[in-house]
Protein backbone atom coordinates (compact mmCIF):
# COMPACT_ATOMS: atom_id res chain seq x y z
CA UNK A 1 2.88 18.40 3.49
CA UNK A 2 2.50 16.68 0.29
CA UNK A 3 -0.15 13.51 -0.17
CA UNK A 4 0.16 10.14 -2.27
CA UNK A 5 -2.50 8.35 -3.30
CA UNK A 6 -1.99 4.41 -3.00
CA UNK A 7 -4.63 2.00 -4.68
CA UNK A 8 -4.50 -1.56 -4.05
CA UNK A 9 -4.28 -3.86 -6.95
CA UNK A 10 -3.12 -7.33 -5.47
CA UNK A 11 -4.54 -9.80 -3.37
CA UNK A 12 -3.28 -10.66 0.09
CA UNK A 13 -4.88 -14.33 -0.02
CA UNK A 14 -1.31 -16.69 -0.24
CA UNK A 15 0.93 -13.67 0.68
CA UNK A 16 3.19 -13.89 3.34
CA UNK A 17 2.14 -12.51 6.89
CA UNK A 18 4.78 -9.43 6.81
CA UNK A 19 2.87 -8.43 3.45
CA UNK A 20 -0.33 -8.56 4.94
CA UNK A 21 0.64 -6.28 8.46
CA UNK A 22 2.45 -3.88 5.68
CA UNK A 23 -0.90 -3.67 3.74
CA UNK A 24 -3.07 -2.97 6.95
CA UNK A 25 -0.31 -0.39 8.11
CA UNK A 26 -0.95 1.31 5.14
CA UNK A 27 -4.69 1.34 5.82
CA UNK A 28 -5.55 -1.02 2.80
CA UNK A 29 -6.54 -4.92 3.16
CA UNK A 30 -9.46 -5.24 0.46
CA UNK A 31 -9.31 -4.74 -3.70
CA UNK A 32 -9.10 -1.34 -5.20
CA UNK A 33 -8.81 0.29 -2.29
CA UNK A 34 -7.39 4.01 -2.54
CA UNK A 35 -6.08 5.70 0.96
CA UNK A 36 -4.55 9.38 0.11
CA UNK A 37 -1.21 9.15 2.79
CA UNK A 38 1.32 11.97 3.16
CA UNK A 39 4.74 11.58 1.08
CA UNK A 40 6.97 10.50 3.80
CA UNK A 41 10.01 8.13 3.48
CA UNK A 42 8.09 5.67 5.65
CA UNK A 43 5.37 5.27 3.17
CA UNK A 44 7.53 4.92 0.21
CA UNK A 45 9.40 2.07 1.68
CA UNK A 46 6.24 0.25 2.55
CA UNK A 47 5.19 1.29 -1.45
CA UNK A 48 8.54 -0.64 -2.62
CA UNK A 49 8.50 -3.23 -0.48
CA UNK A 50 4.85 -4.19 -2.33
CA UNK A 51 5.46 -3.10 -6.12
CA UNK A 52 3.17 -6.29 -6.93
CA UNK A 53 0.35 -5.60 -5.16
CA UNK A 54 0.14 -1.73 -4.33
CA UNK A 55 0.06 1.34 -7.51
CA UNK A 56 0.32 4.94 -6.69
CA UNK A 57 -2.74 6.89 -8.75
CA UNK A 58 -2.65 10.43 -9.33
């Protein structure tokens, strides 16, 4: 199955709590970060749900 790469580029200091559990879920939680994930629908909804503080690097 296909990967995505997902690098962190917001802080999670004064974010709300669901924000936080969606950025640990995604196996991030500290700055510039990068976790390779496979491309599933799940992923990409947690990816839109955090335009602001999440990037997707190729």
């Amino acid at each position: 199955m296909a990967t995505i790469k997902i690098k962190q580029i917001g802080s999670p200091i004064r974010r709300p709590e669901h924000q936080k559990k969606i950025l640990v879920g995604l196996g991030l939680g500290k700055m510039h970060r990068v976790v390779e994930l496979e491309d599933t629908a799940e992923v990409r909804g947690a990816i839109a749900k955090l335009p602001h503080m999440v990037a997707v690097v190729d």
